[in-house]
Protein backbone atom coordinates (compact mmCIF):
# COMPACT_ATOMS: atom_id res chain seq x y z
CA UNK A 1 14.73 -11.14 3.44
CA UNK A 2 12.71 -8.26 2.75
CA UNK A 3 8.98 -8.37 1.84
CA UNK A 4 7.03 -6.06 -0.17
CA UNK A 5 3.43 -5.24 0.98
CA UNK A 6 1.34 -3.85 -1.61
CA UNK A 7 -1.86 -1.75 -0.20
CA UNK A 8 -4.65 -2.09 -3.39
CA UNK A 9 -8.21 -1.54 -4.80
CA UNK A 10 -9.51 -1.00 -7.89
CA UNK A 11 -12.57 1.32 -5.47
CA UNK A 12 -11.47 4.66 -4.50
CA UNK A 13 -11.94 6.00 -0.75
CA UNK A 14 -11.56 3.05 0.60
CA UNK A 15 -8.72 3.64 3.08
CA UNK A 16 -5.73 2.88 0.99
CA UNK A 17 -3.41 5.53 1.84
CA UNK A 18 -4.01 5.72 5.47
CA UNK A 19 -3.46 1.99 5.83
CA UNK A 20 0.08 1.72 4.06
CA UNK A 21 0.62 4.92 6.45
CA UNK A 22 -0.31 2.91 9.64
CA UNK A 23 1.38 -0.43 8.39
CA UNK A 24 4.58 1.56 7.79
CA UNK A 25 4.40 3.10 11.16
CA UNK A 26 3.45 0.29 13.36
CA UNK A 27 6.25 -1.63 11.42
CA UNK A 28 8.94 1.39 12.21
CA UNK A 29 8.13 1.72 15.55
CA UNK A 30 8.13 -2.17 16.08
CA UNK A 31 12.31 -1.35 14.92
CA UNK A 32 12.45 -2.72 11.38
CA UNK A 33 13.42 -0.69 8.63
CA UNK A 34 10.73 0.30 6.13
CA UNK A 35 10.51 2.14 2.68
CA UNK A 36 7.30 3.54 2.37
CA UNK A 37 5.94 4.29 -1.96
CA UNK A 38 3.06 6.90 -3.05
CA UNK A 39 2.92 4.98 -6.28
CA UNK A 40 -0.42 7.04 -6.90
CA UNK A 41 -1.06 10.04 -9.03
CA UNK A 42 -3.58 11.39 -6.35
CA UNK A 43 -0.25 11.36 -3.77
CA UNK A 44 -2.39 11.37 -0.74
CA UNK A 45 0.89 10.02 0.79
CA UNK A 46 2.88 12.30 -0.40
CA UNK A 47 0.41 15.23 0.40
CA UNK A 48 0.94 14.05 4.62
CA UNK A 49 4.67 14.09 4.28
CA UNK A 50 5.18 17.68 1.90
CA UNK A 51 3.37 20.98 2.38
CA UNK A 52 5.57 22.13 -0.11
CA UNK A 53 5.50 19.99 -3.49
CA UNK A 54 8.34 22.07 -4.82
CA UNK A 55 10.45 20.33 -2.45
CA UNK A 56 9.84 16.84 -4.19
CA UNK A 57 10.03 18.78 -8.06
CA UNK A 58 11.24 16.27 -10.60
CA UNK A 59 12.53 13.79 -7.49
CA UNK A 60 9.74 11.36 -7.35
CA UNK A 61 8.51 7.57 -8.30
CA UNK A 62 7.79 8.72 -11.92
CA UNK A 63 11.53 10.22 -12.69
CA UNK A 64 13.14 7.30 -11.50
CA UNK A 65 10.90 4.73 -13.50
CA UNK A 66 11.69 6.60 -16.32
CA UNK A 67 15.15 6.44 -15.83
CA UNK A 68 15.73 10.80 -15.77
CA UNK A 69 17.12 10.34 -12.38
CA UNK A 70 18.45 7.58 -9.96
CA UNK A 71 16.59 6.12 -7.17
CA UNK A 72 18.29 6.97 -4.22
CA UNK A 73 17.96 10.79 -5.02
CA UNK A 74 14.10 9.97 -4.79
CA UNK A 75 14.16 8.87 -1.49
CA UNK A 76 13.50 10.58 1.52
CA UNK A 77 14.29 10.16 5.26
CA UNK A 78 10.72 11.17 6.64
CA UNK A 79 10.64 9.76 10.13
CA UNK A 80 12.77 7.15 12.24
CA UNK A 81 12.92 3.90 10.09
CA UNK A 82 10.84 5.35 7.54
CA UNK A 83 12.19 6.01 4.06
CA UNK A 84 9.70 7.71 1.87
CA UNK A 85 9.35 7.78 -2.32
CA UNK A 86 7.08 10.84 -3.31
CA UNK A 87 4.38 10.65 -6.19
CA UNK A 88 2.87 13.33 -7.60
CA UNK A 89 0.02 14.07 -10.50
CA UNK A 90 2.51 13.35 -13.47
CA UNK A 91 2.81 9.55 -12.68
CA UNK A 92 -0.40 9.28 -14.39
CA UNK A 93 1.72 10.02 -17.71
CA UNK A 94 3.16 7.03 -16.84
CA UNK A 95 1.99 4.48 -19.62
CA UNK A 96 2.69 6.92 -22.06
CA UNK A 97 6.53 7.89 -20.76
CA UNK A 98 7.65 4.38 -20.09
CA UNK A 99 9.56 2.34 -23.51
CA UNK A 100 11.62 -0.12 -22.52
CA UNK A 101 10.78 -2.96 -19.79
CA UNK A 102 7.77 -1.68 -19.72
CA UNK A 103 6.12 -4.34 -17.11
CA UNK A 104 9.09 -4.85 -14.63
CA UNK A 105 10.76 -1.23 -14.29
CA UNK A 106 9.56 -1.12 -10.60
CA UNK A 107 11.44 -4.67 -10.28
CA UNK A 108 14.44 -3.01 -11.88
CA UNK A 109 14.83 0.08 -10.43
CA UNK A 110 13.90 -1.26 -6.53
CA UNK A 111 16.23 -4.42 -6.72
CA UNK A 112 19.48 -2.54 -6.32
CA UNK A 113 18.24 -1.01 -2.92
CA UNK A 114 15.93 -3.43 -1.59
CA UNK A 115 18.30 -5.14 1.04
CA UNK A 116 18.28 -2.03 3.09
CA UNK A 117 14.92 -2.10 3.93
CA UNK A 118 12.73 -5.04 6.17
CA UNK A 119 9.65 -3.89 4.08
CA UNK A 120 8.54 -1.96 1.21
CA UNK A 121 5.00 -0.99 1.58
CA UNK A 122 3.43 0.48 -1.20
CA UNK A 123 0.25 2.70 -1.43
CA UNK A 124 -1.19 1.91 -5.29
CA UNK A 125 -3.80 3.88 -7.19
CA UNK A 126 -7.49 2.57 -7.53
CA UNK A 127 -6.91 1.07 -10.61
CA UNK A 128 -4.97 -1.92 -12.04
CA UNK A 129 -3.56 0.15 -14.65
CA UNK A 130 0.34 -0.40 -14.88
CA UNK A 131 1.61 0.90 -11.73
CA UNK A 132 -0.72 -1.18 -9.80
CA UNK A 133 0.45 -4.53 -12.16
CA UNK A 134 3.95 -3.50 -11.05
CA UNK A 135 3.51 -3.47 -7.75
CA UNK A 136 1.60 -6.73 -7.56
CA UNK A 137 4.29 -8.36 -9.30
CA UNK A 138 6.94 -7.79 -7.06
CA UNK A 139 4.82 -8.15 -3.90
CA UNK A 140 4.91 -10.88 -0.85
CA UNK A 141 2.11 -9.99 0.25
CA UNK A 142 -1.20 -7.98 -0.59
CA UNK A 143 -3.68 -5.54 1.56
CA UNK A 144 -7.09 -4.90 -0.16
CA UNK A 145 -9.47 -2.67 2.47
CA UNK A 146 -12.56 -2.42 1.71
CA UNK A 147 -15.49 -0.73 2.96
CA UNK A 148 -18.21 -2.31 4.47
CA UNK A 149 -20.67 -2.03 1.45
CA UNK A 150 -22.11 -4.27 -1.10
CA UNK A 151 -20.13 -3.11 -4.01
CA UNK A 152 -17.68 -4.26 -1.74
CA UNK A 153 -17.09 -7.93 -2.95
CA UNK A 154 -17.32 -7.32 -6.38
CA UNK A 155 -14.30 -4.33 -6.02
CA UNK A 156 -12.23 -7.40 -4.14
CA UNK A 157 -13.05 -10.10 -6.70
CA UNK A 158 -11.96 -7.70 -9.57
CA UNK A 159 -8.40 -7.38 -8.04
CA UNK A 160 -8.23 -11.04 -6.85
CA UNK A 161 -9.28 -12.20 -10.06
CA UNK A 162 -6.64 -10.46 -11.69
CA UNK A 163 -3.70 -11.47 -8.98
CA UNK A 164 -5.02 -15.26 -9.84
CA UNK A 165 -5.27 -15.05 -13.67
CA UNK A 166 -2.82 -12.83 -14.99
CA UNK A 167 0.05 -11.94 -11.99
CA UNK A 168 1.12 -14.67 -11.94
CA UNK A 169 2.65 -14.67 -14.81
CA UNK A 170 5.08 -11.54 -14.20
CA UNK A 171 5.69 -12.66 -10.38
CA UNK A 172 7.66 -16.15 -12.37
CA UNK A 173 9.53 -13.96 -14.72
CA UNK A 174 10.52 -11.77 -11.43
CA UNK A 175 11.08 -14.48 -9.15
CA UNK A 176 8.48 -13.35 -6.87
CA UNK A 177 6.27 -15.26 -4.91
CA UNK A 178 2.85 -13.91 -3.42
CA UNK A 179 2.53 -15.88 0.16
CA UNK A 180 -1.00 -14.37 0.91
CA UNK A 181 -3.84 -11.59 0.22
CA UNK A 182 -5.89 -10.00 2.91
CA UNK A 183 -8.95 -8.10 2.51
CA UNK A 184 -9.24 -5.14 5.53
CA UNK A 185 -12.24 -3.94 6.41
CA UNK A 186 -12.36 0.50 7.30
CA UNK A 187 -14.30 2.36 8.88
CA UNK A 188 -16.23 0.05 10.54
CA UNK A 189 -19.14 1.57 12.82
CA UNK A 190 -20.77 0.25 15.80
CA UNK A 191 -24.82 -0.90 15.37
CA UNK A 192 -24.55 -0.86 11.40
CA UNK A 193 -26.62 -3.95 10.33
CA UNK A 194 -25.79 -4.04 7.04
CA UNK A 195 -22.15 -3.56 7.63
CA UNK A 196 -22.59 -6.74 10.10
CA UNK A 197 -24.50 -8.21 6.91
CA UNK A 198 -21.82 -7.43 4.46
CA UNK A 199 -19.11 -8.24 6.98
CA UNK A 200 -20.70 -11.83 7.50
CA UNK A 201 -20.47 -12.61 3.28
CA UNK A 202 -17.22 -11.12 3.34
CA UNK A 203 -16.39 -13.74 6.23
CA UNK A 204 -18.29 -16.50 3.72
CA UNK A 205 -16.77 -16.24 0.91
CA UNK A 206 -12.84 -15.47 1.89
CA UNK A 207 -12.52 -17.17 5.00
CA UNK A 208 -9.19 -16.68 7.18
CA UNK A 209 -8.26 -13.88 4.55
CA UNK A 210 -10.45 -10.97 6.23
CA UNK A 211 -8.65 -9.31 8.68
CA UNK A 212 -10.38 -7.73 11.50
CA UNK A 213 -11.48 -4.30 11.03
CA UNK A 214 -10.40 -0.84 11.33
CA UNK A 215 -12.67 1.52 13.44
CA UNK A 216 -14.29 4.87 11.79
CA UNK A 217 -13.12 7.43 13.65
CA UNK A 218 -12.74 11.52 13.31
CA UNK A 219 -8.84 11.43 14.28
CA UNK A 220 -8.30 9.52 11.24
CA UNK A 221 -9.81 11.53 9.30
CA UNK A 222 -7.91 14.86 10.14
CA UNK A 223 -4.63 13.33 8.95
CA UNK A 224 -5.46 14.93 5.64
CA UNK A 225 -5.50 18.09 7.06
CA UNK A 226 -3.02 17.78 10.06
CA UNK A 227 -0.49 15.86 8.13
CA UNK A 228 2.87 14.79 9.04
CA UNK A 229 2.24 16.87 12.75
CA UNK A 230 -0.28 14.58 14.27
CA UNK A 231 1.15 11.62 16.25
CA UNK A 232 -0.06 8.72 14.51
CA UNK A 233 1.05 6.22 17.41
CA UNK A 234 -1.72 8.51 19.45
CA UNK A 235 -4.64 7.75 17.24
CA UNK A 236 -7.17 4.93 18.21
CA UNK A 237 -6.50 3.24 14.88
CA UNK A 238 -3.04 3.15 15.27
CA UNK A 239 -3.74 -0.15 18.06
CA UNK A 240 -5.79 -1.75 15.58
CA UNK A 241 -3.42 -1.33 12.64
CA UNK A 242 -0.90 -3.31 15.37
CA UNK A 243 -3.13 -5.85 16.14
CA UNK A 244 -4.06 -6.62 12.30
CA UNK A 245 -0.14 -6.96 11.52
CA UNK A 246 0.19 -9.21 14.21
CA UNK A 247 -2.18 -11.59 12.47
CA UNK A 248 0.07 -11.13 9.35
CA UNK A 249 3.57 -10.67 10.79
CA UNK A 250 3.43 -14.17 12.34
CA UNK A 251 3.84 -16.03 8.71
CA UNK A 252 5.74 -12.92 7.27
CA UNK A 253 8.27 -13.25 10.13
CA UNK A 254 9.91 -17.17 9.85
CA UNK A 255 11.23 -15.78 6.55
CA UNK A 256 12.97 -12.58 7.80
């Protein structure tokens, strides 16, 4: 059965897009078949995979959710086991463009393809403005990293508090049921205190739902600029993204 990973904050810069990059990757590599979403005006995602955004013009998340174009001509064989759905800086038109079914046209345009895939990990904006709401709804399981800071918690109650009060609503209409949320710590430096400090309340408050960390390092941070050419499976981060799915995959795998 395939399971939907959604990769959210309401916080910007928090290491979104380059975990549903590494999630995707580890999960390709590890032989199951994944569709990876930029479902986020910025298209950070999309921005690794295209030099060219001319290449992508008018076939992307937002043409397909408003029904000007089918689905499947918005996807995109990117790498071995990866299937990619480009974003790009009109989606945040979105709320304006979309009529009817408003609240479950991500639902309703994924469900005819969604047997093909193992997982569909989406990268959402830092908001929980509609595309975000979508994506929650039809997800198994959600990713929140977070920085090590003390806006931190508040940034993680603000989408939790949402997922408990109001998601689950659209997730009984859909069918859907969210098994578990995880909260990822990034960028995690070595002889911070108050990243230990913030780490410890983080620990405190959520319990078995903080994941162990993701290291800061430079190599991550040139994937903006190196792109789609840099080997992520050679990047120090690309071990730890491994070892934090294993903690996840174990649950995630009895119903596959």
């Amino acid at each position: 059965m395939t399971k939907v990973i959604s990769v959210t904050n309401v916080k910007g810069g928090v290491g979104k897009s380059t975990s549903a990059l590494f999630i995707a990757n580890v999960l390709a590599d590890q032989g199951k078949r994944v569709l990876l979403i930029d479902i986020d005006s910025q298209n950070s995602l999309t921005s690794f995979y295209f030099d060219d955004y001319e290449a992508i013009n008018g076939k992307t998340i937002l043409e397909a959710m408003i029904d000007q174009i089918a689905i499947t001509d918005c996807i995109y064989t990117v790498s071995n086991n990866i299937d990619f759905i480009p974003s790009d800086i009109e989606l945040c038109n979105l709320t304006l463009q979309l009529t009817d079914n408003r609240d479950f046209k991500l639902h309703t345009i994924l469900e005819p393809i969604k047997s093909k895939y193992d997982f569909i990990i989406i990268d959402t904006p830092p908001s929980l403005h509609m595309e975000t709401k979508q994506s929650l709804a039809i997800s198994d399981y959600v990713i929140i990293p977070t920085l090590l800071e003390r806006w931190a918690v508040r940034s993680i109650d603000i989408v939790l508090s949402y997922i408990n009060d109001k998601n689950t609503s659209l997730q009984s209409i859909i069918k859907t049921h969210l098994e578990s949320v995880f909260i990822l710590p990034t960028s995690k430096e070595k002889n911070r205190k108050i990243q230990d400090i913030v780490l410890d309340d983080l620990k405190m408050k959520y319990n078995n739902q903080v994941l162990d960390g993701i290291s800061r390092k430079t190599d991550v941070q040139k994937l903006s600029y190196i792109g789609n050419n840099m080997k992520l499976d050679n990047i120090h981060a690309y071990s730890e993204y491994k070892a934090v799915l294993e903690s996840i995959l174990k649950p995630v795998e009895v119903y596959t």
